[in-house]
PDB file of N, CA and C in Angstrom:
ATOM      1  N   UNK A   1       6.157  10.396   6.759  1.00  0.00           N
ATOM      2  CA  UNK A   1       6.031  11.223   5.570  1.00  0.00           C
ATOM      3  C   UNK A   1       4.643  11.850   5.545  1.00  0.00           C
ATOM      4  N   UNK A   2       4.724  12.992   5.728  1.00  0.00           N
ATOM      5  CA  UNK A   2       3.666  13.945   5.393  1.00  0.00           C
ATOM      6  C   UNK A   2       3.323  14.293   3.996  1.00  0.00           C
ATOM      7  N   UNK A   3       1.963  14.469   3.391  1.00  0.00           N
ATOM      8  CA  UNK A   3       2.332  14.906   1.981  1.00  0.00           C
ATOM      9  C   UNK A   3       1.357  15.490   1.924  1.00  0.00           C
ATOM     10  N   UNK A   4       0.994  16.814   3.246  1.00  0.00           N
ATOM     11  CA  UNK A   4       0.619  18.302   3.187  1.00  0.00           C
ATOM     12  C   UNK A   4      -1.208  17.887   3.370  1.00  0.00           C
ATOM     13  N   UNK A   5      -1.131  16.434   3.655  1.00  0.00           N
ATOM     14  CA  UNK A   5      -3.061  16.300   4.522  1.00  0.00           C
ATOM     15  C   UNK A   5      -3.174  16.395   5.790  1.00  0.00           C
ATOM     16  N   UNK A   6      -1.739  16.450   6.606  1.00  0.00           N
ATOM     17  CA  UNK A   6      -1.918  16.369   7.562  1.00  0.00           C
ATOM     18  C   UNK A   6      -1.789  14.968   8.108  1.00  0.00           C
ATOM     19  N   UNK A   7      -1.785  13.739   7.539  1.00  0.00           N
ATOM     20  CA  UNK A   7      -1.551  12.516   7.911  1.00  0.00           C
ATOM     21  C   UNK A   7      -0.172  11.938   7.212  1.00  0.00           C
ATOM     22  N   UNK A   8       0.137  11.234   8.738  1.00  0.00           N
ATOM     23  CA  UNK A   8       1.545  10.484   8.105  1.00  0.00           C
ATOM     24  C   UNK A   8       2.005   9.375   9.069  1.00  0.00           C
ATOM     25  N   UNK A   9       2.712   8.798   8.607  1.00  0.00           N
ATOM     26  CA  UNK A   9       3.141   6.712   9.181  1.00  0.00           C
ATOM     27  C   UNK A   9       4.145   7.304   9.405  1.00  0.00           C
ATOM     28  N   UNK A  10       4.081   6.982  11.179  1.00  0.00           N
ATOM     29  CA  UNK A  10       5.495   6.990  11.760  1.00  0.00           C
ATOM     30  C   UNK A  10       5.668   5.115  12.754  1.00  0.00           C
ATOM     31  N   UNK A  11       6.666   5.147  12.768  1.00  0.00           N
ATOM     32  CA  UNK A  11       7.899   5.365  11.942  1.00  0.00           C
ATOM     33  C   UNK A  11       7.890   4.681  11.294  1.00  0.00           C
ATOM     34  N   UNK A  12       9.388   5.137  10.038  1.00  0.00           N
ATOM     35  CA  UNK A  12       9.159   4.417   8.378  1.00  0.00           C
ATOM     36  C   UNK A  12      10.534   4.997   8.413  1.00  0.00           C
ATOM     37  N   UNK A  13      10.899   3.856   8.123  1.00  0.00           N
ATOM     38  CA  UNK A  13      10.699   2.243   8.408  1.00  0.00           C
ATOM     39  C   UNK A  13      10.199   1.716   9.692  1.00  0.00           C
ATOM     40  N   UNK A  14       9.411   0.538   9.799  1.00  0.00           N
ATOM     41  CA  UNK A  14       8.643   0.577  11.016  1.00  0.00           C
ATOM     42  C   UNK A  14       8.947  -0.930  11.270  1.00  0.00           C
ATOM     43  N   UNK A  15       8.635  -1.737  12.713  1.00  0.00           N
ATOM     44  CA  UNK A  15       9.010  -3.083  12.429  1.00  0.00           C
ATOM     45  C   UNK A  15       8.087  -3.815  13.139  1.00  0.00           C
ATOM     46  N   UNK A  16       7.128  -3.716  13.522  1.00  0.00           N
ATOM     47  CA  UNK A  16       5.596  -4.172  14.281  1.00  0.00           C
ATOM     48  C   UNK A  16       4.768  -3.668  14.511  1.00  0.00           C
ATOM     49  N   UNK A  17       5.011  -2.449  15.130  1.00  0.00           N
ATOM     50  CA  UNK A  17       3.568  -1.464  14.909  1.00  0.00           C
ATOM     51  C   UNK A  17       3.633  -0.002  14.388  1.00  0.00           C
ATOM     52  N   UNK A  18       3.022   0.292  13.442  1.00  0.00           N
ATOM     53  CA  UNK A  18       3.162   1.903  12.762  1.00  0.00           C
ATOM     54  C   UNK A  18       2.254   2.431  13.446  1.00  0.00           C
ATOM     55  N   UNK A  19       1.813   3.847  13.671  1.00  0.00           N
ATOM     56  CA  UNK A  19       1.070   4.750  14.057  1.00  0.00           C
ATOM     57  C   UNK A  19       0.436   5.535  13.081  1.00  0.00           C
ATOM     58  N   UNK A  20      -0.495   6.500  13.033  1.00  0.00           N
ATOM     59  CA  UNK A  20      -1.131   7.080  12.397  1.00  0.00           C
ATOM     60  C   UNK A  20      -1.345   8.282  13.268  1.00  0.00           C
ATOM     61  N   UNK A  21      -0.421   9.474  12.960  1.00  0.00           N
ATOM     62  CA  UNK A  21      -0.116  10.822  12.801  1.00  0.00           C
ATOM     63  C   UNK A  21      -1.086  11.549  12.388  1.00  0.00           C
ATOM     64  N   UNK A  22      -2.310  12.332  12.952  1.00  0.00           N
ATOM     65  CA  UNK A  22      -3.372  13.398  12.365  1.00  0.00           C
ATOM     66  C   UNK A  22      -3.030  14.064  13.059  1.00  0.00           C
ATOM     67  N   UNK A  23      -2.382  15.195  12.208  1.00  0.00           N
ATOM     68  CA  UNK A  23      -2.015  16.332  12.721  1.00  0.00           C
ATOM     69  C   UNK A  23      -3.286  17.399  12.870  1.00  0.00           C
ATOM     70  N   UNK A  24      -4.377  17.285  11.533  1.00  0.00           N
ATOM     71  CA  UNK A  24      -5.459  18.537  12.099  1.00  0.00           C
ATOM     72  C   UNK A  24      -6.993  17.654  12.192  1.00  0.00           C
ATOM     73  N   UNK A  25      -6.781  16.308  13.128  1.00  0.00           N
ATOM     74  CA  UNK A  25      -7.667  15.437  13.825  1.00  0.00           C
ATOM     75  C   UNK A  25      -8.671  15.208  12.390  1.00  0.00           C
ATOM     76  N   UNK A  26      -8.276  14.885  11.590  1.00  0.00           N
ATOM     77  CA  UNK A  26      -9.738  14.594  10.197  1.00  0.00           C
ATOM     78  C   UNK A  26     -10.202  13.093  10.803  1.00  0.00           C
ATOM     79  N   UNK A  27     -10.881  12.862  10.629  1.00  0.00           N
ATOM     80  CA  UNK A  27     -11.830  11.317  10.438  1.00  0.00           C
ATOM     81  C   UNK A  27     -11.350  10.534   9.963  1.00  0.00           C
ATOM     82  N   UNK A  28     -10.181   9.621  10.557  1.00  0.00           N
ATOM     83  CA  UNK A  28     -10.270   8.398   9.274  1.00  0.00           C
ATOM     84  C   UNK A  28     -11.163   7.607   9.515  1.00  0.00           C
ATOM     85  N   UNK A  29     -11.537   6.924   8.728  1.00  0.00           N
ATOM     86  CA  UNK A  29     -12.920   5.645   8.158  1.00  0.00           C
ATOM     87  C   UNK A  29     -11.851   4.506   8.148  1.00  0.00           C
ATOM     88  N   UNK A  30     -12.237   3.736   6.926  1.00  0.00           N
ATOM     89  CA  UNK A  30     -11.587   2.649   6.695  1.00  0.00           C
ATOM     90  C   UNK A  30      -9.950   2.725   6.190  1.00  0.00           C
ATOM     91  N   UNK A  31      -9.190   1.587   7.089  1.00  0.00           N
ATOM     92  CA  UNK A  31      -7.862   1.879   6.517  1.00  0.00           C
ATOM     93  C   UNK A  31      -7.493   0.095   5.884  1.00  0.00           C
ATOM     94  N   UNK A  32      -6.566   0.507   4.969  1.00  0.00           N
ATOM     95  CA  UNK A  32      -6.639  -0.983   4.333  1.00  0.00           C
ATOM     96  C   UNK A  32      -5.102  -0.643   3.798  1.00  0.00           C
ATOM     97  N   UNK A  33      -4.044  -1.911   3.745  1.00  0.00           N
ATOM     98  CA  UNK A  33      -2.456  -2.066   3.889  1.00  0.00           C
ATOM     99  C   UNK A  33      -3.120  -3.007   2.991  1.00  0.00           C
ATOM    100  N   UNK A  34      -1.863  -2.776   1.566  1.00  0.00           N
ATOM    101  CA  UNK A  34      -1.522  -2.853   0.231  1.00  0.00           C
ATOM    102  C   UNK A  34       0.216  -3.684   0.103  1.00  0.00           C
ATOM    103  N   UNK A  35       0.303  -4.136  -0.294  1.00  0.00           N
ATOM    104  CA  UNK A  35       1.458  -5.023  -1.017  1.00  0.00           C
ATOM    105  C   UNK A  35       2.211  -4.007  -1.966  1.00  0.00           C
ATOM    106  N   UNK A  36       3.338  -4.468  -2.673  1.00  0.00           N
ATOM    107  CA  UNK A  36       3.271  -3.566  -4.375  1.00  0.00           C
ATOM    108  C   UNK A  36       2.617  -4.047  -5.325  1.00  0.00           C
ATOM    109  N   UNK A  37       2.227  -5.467  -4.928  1.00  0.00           N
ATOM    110  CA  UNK A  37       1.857  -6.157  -5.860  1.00  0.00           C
ATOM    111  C   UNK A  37      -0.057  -5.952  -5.821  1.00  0.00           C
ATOM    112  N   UNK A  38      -0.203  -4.983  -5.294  1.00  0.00           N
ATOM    113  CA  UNK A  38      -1.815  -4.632  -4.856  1.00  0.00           C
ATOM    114  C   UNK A  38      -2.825  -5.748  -4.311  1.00  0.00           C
ATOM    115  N   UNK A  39      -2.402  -6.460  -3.537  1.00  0.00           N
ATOM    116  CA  UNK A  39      -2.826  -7.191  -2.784  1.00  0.00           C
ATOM    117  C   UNK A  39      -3.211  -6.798  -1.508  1.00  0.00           C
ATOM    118  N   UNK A  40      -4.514  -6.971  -0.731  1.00  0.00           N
ATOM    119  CA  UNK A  40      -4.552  -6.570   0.564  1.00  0.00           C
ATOM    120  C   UNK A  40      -4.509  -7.373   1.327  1.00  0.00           C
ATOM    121  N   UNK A  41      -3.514  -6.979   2.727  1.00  0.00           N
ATOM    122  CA  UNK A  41      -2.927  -7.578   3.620  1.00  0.00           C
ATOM    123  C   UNK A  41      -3.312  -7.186   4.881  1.00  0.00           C
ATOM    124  N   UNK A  42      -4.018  -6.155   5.017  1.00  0.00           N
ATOM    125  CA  UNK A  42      -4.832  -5.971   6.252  1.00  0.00           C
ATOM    126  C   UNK A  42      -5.964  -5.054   6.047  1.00  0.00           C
ATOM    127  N   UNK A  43      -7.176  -4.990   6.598  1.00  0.00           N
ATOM    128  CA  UNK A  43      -8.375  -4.130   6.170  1.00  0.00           C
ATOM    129  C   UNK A  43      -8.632  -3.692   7.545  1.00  0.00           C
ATOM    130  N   UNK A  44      -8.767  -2.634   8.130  1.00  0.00           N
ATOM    131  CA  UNK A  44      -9.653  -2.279   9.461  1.00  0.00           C
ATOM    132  C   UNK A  44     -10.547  -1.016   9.113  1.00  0.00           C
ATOM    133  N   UNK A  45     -11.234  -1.294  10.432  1.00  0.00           N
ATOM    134  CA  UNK A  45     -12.472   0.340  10.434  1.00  0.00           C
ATOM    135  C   UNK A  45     -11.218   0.996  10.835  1.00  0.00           C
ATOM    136  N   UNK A  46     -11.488   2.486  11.196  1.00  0.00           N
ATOM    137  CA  UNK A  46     -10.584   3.030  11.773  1.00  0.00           C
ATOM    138  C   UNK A  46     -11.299   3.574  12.798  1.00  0.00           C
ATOM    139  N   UNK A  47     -12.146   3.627  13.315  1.00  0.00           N
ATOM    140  CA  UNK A  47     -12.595   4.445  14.161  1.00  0.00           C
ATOM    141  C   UNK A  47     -11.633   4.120  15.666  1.00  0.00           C
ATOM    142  N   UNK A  48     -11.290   5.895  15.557  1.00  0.00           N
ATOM    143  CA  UNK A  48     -10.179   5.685  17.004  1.00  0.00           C
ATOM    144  C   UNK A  48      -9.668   4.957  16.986  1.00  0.00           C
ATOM    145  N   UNK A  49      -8.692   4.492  15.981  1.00  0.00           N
ATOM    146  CA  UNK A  49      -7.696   3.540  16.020  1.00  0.00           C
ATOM    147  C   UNK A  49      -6.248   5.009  15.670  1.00  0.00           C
ATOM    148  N   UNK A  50      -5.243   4.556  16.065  1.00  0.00           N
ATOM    149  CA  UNK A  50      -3.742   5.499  15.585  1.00  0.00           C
ATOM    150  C   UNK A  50      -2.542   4.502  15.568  1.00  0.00           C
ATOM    151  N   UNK A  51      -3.000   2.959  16.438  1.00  0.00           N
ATOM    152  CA  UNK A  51      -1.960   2.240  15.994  1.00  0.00           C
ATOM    153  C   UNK A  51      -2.553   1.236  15.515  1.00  0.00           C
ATOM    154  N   UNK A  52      -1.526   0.172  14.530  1.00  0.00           N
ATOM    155  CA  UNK A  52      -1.777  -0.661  13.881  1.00  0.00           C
ATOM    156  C   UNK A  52      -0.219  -1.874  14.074  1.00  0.00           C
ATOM    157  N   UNK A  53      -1.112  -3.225  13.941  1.00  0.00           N
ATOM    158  CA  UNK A  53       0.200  -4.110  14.266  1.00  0.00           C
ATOM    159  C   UNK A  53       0.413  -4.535  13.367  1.00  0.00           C
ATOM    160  N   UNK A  54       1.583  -4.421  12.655  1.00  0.00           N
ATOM    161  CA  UNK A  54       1.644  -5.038  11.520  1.00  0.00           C
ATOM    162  C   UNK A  54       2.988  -6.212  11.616  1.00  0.00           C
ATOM    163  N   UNK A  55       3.193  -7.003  12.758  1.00  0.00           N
ATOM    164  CA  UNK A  55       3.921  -7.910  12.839  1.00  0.00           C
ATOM    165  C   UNK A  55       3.951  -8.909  11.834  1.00  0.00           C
ATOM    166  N   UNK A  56       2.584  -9.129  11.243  1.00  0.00           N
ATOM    167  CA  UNK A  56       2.671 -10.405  10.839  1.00  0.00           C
ATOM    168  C   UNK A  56       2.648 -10.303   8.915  1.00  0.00           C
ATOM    169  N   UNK A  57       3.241  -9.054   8.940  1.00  0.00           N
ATOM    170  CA  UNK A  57       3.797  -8.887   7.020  1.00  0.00           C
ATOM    171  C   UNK A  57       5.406  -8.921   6.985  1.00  0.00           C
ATOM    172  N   UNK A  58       5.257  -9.908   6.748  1.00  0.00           N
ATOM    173  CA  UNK A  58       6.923  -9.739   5.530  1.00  0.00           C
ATOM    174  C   UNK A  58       7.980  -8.205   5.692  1.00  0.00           C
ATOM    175  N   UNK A  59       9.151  -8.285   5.789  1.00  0.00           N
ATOM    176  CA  UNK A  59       9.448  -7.228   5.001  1.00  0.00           C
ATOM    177  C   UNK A  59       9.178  -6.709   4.124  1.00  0.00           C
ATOM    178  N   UNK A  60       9.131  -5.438   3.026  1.00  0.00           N
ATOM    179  CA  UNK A  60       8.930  -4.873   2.108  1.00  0.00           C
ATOM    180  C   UNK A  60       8.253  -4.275   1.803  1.00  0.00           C
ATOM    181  N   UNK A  61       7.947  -3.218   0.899  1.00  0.00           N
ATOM    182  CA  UNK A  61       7.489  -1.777   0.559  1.00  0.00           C
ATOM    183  C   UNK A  61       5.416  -2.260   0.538  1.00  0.00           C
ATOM    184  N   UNK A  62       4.838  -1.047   1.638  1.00  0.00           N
ATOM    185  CA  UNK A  62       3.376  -1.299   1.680  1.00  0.00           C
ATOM    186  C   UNK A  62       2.872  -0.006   1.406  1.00  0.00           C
ATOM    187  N   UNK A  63       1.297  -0.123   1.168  1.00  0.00           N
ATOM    188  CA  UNK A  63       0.901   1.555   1.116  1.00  0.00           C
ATOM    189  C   UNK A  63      -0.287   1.002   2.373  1.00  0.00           C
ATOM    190  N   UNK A  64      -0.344   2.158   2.787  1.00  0.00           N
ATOM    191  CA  UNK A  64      -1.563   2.098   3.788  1.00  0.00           C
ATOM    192  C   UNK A  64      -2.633   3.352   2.720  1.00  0.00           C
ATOM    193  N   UNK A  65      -3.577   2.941   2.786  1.00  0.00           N
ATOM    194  CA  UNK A  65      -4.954   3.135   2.231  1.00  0.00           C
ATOM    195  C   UNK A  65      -5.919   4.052   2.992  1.00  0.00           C
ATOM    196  N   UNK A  66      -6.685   5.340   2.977  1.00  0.00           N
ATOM    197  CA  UNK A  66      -7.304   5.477   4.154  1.00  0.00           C
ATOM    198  C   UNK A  66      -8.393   6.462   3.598  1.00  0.00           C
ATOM    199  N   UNK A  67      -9.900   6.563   3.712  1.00  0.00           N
ATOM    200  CA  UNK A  67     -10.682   6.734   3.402  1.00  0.00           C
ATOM    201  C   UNK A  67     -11.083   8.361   4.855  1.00  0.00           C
ATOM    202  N   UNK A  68     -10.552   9.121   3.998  1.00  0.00           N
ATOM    203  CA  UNK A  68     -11.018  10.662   5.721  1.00  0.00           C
ATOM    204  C   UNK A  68     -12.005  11.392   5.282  1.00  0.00           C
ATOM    205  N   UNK A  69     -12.650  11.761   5.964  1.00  0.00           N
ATOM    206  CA  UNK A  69     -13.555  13.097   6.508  1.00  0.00           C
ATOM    207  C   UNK A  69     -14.786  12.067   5.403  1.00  0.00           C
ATOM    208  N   UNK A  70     -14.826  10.482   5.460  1.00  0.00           N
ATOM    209  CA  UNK A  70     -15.566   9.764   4.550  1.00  0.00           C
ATOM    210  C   UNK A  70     -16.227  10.358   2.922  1.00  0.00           C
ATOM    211  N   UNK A  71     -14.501  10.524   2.174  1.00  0.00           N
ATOM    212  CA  UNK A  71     -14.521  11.232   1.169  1.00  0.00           C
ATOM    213  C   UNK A  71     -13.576  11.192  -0.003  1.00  0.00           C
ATOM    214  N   UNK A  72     -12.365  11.259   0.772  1.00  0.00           N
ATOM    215  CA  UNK A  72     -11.095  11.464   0.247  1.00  0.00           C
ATOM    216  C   UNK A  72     -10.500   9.720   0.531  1.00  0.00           C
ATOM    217  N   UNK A  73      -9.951   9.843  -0.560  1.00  0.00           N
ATOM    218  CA  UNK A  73      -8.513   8.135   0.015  1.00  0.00           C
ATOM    219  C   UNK A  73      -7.244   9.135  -0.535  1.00  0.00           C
ATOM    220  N   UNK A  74      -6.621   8.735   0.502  1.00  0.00           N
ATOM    221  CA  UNK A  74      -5.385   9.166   0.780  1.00  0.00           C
ATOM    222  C   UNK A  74      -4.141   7.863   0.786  1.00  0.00           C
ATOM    223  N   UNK A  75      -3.187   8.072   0.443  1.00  0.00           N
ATOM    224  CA  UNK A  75      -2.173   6.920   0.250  1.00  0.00           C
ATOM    225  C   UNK A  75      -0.838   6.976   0.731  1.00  0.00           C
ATOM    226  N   UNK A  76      -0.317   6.224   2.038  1.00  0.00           N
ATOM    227  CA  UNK A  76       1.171   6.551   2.145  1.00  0.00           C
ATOM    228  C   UNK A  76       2.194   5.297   2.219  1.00  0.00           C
ATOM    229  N   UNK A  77       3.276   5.800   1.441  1.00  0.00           N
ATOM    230  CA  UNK A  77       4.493   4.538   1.724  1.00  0.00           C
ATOM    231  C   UNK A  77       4.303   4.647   2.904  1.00  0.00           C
ATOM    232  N   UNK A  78       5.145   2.869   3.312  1.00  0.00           N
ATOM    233  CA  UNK A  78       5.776   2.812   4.371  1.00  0.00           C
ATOM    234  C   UNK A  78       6.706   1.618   4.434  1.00  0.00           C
ATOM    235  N   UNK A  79       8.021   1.263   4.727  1.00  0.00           N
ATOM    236  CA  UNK A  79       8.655  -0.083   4.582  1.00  0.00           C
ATOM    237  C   UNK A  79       8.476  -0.769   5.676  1.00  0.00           C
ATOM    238  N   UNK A  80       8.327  -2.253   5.839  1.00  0.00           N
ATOM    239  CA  UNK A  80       8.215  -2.700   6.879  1.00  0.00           C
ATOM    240  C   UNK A  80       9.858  -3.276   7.187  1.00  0.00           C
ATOM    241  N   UNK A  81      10.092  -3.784   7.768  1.00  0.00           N
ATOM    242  CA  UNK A  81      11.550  -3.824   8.288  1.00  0.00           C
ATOM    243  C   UNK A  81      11.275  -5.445   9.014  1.00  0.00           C
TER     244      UNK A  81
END
């Protein structure tokens, strides 16, 4: 899901590792995976990172968190499966 920044979690539904989609190369900084219940469940730098393992969460609805061009936070669903 794109929602017109140019960044988006493929694939979604995802079932061990999601990717991180920059379509016009911005900076991500810090990325940090959210619960619904707003709990954090994983925190990384991002530098040159595009995949992420997320084997070890539960099924069910997460947001990934992400701090670009060290400015903006940006927010996207994603289900884990």
């Amino acid at each position: 899901m794109d929602i017109g920044i140019g960044l988006s979690v493929v694939p979604n539904p995802v079932m061990n590792e999601l990717t991180l989609k920059n379509k016009f190369d911005r900076k991500l900084n810090d990325i940090t995976i959210i619960d619904r219940n707003y709990q954090v469940k994983i925190k990384l730098r991002a530098d040159n990172l595009d995949r992420i393992n997320i084997s070890n969460l539960v099924s069910g609805l997460y947001m990934i968190r992400c701090v670009v061009d060290d400015k903006e936070l940006v927010t996207l669903p994603f289900v884990k499966l």
